[in-house]
N, C-alpha and C. Protein backbone atom coordinates (compact mmCIF):
# COMPACT_ATOMS: atom_id res chain seq x y z
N UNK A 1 -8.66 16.72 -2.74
CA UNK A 1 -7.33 16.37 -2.30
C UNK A 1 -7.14 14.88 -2.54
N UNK A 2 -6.03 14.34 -3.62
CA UNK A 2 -6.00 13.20 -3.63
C UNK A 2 -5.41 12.55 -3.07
N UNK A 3 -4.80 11.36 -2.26
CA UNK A 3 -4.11 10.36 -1.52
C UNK A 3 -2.41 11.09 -0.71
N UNK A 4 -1.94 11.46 -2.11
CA UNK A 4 -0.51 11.47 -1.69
C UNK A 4 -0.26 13.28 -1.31
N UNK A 5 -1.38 14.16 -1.32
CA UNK A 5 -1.42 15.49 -0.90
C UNK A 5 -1.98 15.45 0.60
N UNK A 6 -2.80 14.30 1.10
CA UNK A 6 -3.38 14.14 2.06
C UNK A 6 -2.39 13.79 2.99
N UNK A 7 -1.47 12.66 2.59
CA UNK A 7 0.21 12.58 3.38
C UNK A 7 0.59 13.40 3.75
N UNK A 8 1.08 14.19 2.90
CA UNK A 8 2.13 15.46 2.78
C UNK A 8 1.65 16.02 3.91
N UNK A 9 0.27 16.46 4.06
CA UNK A 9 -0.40 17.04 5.00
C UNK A 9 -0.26 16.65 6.07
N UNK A 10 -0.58 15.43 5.90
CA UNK A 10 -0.73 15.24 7.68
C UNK A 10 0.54 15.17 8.21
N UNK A 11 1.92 15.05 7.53
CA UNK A 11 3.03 14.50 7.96
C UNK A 11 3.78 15.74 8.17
N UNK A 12 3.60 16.78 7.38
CA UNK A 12 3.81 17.92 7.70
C UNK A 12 3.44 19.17 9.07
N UNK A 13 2.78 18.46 9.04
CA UNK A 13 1.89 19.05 10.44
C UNK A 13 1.81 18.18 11.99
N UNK A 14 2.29 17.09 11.52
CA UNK A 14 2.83 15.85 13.04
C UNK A 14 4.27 15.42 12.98
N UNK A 15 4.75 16.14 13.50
CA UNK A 15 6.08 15.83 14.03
C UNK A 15 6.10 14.39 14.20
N UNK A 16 5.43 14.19 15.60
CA UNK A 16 5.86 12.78 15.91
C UNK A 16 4.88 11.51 14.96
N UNK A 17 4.12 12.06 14.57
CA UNK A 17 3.49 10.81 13.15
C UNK A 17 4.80 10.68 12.02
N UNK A 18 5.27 12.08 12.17
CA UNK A 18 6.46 11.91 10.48
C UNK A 18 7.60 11.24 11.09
N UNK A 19 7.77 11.30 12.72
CA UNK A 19 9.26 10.07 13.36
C UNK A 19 8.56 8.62 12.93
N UNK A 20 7.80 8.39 13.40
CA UNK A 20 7.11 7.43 13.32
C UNK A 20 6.91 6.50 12.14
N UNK A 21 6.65 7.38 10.99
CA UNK A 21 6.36 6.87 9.23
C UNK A 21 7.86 6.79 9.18
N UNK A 22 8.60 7.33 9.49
CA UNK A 22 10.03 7.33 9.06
C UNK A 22 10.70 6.02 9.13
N UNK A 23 10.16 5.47 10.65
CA UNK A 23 10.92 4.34 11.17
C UNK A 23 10.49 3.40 10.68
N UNK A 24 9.08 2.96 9.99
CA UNK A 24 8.37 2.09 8.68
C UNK A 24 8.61 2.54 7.52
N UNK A 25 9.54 3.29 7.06
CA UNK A 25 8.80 4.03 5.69
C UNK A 25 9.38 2.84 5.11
N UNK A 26 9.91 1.91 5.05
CA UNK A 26 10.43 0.59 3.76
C UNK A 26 8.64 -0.19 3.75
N UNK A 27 8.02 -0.18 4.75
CA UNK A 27 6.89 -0.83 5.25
C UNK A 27 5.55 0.20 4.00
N UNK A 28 5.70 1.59 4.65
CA UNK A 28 4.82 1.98 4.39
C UNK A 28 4.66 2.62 2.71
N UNK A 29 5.98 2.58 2.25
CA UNK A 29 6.13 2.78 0.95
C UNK A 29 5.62 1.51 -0.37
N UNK A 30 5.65 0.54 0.34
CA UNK A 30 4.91 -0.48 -0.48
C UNK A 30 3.53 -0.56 -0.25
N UNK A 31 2.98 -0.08 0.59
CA UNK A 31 1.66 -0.06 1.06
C UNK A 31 1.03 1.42 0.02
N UNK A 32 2.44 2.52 0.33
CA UNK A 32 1.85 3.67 -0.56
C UNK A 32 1.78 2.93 -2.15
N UNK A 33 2.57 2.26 -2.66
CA UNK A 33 2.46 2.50 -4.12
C UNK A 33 1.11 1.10 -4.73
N UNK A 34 1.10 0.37 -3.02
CA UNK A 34 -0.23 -0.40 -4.12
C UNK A 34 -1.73 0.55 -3.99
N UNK A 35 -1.90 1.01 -3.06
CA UNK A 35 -2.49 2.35 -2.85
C UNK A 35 -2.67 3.08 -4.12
N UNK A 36 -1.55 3.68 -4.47
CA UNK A 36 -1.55 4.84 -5.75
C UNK A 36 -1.75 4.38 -7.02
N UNK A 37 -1.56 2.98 -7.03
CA UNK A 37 -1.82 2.20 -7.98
C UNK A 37 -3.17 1.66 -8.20
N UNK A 38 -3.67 1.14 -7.21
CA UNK A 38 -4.99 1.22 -7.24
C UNK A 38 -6.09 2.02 -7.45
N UNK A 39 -5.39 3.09 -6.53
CA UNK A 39 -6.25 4.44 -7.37
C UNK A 39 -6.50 4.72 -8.78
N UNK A 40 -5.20 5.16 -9.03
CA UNK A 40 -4.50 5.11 -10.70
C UNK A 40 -5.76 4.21 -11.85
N UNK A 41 -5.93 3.29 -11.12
CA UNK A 41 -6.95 2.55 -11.86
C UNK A 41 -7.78 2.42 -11.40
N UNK A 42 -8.71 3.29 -10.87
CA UNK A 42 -9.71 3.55 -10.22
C UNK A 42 -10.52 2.15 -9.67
N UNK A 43 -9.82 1.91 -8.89
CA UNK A 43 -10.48 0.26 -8.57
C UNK A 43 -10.75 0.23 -6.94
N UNK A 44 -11.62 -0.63 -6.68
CA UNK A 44 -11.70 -0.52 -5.19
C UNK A 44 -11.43 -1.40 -4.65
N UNK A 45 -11.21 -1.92 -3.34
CA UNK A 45 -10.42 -2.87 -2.50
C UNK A 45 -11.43 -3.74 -3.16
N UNK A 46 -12.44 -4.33 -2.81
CA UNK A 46 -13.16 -5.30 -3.31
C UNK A 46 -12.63 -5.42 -4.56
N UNK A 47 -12.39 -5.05 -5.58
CA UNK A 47 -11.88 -5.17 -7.06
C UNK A 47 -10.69 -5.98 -7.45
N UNK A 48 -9.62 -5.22 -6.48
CA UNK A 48 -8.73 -5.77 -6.15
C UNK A 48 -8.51 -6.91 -5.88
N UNK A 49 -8.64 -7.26 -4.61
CA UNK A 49 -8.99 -8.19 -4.03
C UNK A 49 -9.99 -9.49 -4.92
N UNK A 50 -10.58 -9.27 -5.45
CA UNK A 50 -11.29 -10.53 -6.26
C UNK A 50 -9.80 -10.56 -7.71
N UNK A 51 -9.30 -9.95 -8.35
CA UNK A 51 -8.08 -10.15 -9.40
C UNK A 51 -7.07 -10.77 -8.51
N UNK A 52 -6.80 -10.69 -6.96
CA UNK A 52 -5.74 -10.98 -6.34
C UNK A 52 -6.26 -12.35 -5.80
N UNK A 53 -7.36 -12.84 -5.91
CA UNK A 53 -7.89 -14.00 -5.34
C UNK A 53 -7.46 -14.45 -4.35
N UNK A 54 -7.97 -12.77 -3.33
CA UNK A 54 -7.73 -13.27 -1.95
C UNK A 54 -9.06 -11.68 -1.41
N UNK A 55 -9.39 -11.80 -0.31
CA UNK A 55 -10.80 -11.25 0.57
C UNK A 55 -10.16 -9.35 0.66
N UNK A 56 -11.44 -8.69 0.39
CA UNK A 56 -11.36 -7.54 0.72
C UNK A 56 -10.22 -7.51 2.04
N UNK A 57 -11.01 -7.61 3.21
CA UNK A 57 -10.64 -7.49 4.61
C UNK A 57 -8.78 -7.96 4.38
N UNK A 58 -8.33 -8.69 3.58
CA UNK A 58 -7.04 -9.01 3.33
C UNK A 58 -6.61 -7.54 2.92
N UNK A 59 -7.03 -7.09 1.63
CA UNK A 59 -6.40 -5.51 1.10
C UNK A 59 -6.31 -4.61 2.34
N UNK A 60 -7.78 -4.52 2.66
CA UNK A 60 -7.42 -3.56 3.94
C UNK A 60 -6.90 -3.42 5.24
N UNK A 61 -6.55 -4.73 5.36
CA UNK A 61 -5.33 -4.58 6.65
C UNK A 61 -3.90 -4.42 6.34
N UNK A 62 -4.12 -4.96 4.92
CA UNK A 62 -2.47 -4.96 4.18
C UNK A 62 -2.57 -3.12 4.30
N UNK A 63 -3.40 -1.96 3.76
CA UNK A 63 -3.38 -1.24 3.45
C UNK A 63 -3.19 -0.39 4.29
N UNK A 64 -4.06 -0.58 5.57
CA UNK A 64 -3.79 0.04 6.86
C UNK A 64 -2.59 -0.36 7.75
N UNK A 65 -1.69 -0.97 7.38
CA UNK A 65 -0.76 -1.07 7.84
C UNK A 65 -0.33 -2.27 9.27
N UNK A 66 -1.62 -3.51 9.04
CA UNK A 66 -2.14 -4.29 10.09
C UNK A 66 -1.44 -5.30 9.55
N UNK A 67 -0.97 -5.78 8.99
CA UNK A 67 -0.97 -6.89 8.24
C UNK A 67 0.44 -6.84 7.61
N UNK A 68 1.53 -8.05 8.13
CA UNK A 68 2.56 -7.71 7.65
C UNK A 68 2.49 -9.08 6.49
N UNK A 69 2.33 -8.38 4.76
CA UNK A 69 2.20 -9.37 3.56
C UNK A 69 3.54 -10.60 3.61
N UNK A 70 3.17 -11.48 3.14
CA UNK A 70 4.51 -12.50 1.91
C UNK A 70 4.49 -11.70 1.48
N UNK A 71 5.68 -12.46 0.74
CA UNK A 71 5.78 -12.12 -0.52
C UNK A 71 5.00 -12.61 -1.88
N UNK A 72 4.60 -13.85 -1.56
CA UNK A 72 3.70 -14.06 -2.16
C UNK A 72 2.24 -13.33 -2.21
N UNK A 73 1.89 -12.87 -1.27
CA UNK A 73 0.41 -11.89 -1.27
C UNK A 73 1.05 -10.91 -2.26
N UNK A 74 2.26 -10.13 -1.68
CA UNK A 74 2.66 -9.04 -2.59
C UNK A 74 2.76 -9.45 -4.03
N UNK A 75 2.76 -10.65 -4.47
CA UNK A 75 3.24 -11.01 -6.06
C UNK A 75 1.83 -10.95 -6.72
N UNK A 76 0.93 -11.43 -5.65
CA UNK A 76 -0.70 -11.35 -6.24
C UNK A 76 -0.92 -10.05 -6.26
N UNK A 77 -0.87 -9.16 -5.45
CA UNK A 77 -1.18 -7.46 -5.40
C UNK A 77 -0.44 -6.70 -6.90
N UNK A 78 0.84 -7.34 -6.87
CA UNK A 78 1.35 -7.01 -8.26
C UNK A 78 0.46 -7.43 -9.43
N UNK A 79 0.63 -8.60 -9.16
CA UNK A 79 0.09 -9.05 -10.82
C UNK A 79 -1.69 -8.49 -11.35
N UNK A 80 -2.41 -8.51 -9.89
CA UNK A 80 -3.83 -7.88 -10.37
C UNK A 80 -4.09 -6.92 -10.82
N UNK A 81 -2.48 -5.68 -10.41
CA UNK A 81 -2.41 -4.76 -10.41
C UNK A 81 -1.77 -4.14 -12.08
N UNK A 82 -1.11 -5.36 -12.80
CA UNK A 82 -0.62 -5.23 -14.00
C UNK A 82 0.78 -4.82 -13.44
N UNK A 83 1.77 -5.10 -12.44
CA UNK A 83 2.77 -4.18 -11.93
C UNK A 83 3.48 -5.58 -11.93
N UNK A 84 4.98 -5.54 -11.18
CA UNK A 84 6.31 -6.41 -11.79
C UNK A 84 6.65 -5.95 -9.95
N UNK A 85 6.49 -7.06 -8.91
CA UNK A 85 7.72 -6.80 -7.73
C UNK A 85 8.60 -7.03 -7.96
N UNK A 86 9.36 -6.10 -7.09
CA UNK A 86 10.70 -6.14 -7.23
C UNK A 86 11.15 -5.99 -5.67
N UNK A 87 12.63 -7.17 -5.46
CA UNK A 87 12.87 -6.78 -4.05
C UNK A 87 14.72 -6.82 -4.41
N UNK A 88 15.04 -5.77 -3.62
CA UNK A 88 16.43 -5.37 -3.19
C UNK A 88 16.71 -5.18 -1.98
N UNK A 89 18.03 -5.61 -2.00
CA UNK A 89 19.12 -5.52 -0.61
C UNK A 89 20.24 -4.79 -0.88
N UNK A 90 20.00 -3.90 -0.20
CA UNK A 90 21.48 -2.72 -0.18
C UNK A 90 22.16 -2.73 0.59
């Protein structure tokens, strides 16, 4: 089961976890795609994290949802990542 079937799952099956992701999801959707991206390139937080020239323990609080990034962290997560941020206001 890979990353984004493991979601589905659990969110499907917790009511009040899926109110919850709902009321972050602008939060947790950037967290999902450096996630899927990372995967994607089979890399591990440590990996990461040394291209982003900034500490494991940084990825994984960003990742777990502890850690609210800059934008600047996010521009490093992009660029290690080979990816382009982008921010909008609707």
């Amino acid at each position: 089961m890979n990353y984004k079937e493991y979601k589905k799952a659990v969110l499907e099956n917790n009511q009040k976890l899926c109110k919850e992701y709902e009321a972050f999801a602008y939060q947790y959707s950037i967290i999902d795609a450096v996630i899927s991206a990372r995967i994607e390139k089979q890399m591990t937080q440590a990996e990461l994290a040394e291209l982003a020239n900034t500490k494991q323990s940084n990825i994984s609080r960003f990742e777990s949802g502890k850690y609210n990034p800059s934008v600047e962290f996010l521009q490093k997560i992009a660029g290690a990542l080979n990816k382009k941020l982008e921010i909008t206001l609707r």
